[in-house]
Structure formats: C-alpha cells, structure tokens
Protein backbone atom coordinates (compact mmCIF):
# COMPACT_ATOMS: atom_id res chain seq x y z
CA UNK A 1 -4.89 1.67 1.42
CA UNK A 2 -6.17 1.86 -1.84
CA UNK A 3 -5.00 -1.13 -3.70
CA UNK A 4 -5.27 -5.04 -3.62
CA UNK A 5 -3.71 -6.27 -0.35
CA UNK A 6 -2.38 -10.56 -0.68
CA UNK A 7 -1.61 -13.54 1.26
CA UNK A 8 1.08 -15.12 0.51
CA UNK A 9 3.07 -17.84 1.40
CA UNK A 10 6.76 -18.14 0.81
CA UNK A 11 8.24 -20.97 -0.91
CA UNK A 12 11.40 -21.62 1.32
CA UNK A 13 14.16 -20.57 -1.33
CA UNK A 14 17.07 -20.77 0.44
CA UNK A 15 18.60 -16.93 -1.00
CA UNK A 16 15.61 -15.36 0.61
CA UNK A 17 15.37 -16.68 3.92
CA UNK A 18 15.05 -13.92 6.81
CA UNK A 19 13.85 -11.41 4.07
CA UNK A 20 10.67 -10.71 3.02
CA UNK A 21 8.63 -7.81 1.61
CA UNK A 22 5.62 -6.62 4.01
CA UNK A 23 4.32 -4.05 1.06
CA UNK A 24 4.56 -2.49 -1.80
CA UNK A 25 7.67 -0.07 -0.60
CA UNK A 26 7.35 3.46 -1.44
CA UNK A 27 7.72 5.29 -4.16
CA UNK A 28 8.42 8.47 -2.76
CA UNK A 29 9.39 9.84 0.73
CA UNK A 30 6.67 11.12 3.05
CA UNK A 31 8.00 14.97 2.51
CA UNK A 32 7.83 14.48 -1.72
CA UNK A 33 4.24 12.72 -0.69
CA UNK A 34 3.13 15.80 1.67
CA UNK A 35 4.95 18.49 -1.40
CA UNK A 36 2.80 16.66 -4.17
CA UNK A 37 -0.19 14.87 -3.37
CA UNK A 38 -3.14 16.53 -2.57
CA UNK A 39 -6.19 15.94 -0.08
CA UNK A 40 -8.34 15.72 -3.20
CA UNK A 41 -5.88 13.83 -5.51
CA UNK A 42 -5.69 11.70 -2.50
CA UNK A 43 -9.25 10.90 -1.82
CA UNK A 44 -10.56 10.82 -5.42
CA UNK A 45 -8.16 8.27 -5.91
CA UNK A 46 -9.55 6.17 -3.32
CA UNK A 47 -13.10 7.25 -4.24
CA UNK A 48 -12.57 5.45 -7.91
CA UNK A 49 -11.19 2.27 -6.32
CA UNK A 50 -14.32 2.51 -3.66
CA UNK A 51 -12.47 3.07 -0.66
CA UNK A 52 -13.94 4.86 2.29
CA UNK A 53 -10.42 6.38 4.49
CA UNK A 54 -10.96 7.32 8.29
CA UNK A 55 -8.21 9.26 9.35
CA UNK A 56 -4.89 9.48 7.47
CA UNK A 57 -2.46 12.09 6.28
CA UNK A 58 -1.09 12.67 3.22
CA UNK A 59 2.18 11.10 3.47
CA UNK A 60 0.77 8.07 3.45
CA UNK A 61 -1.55 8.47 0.51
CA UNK A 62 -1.75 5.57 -2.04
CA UNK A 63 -0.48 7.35 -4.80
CA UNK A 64 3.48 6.95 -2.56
CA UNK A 65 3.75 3.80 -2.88
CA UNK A 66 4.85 1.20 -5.76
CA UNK A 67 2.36 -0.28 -7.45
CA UNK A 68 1.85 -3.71 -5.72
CA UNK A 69 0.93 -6.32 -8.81
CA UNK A 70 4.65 -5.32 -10.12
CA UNK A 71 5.61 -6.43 -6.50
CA UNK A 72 3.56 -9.45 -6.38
CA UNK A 73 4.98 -10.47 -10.41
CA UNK A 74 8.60 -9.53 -8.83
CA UNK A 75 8.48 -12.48 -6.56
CA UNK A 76 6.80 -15.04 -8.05
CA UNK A 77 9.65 -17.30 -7.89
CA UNK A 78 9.40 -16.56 -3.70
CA UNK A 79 5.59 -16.84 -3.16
CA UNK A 80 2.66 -18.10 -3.68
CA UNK A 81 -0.52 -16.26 -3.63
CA UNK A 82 -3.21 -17.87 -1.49
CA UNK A 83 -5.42 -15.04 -1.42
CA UNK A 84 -6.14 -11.20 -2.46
CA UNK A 85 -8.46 -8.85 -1.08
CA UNK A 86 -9.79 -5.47 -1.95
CA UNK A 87 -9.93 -3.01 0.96
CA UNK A 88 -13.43 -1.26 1.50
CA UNK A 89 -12.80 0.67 4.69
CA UNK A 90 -9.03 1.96 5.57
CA UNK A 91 -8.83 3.15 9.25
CA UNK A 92 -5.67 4.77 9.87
CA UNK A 93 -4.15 7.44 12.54
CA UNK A 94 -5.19 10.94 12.40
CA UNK A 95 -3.19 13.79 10.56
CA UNK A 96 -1.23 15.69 13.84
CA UNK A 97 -3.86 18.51 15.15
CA UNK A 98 -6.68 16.79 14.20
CA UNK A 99 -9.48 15.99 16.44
C-alpha cells in the first residue's frame, strides 16, 4: 500500500508456467506485524511516501512485506515491466470493531 505497484507481462519461460508472483510476499506474519508495527510507525511511513490509507489494520501495514524492486530485479528473466505506478490513495477493509 505504500510502495510502487507494476505491470508486468510474463515472458512465457517454460520453468515458470502456472506460477507467478501477485506481490511482494511478506516479510513477516500478520501476528509479528500486529506485535511490532505500530499505528504511527505505520502511517508515518505512508505519510513520507504520500499515501493517504482509508481503513486498514496493522497486519497489513507496508512495513510486512518484502521490499518489491528486489522482487521485480528477482524476475527479470520472467517479466517484463510495462508499467509502474505510485499509489496515492489505499482503500482497504476496516480493522474488526471499527465503525
């Protein structure tokens, strides 16, 4: 939510058919997320990178999740990058017992 998103488009090698990444992949389970990242950590993260976040809990903060240009450079034998976009406004479900 806080990070670069892509489109990609894969190149047909035969070793990766029928698999494909669809994200970065976490870095950490949603408990170590909920144990370690903050509310603030979380949202002056995204304030730095100019994000505005409706909704969201903390498991799926940014800071969980691998960083995705190591992702992107991983498979640059598999894809190529037709486009990247920076997010502006994340709208995501709201934390349980909220509103």
């Amino acid at each position: 939510m806080g990070d670069a998103g892509y489109v990609v488009r894969g190149r047909g090698v035969g070793s990766s058919l029928n698999s494909a990444s669809h994200g970065a992949g976490r870095l950490m389970s949603r408990r170590a997320a909920l144990d370690s990242i903050s509310r603030s950590s979380r949202d002056e993260y995204l304030k730095q990178r100019g994000v505005t976040l409706l909704g969201g809990g903390l498991d799926e903060s940014p800071q969980a999740y691998k960083p995705i240009e190591k992702i992107i450079a991983a498979q640059q034998e598999l894809v190529d990058v037709l486009g990247k976009f920076t997010p502006r406004i994340v709208r995501m479900a709201d934390e349980a017992g909220e509103f």
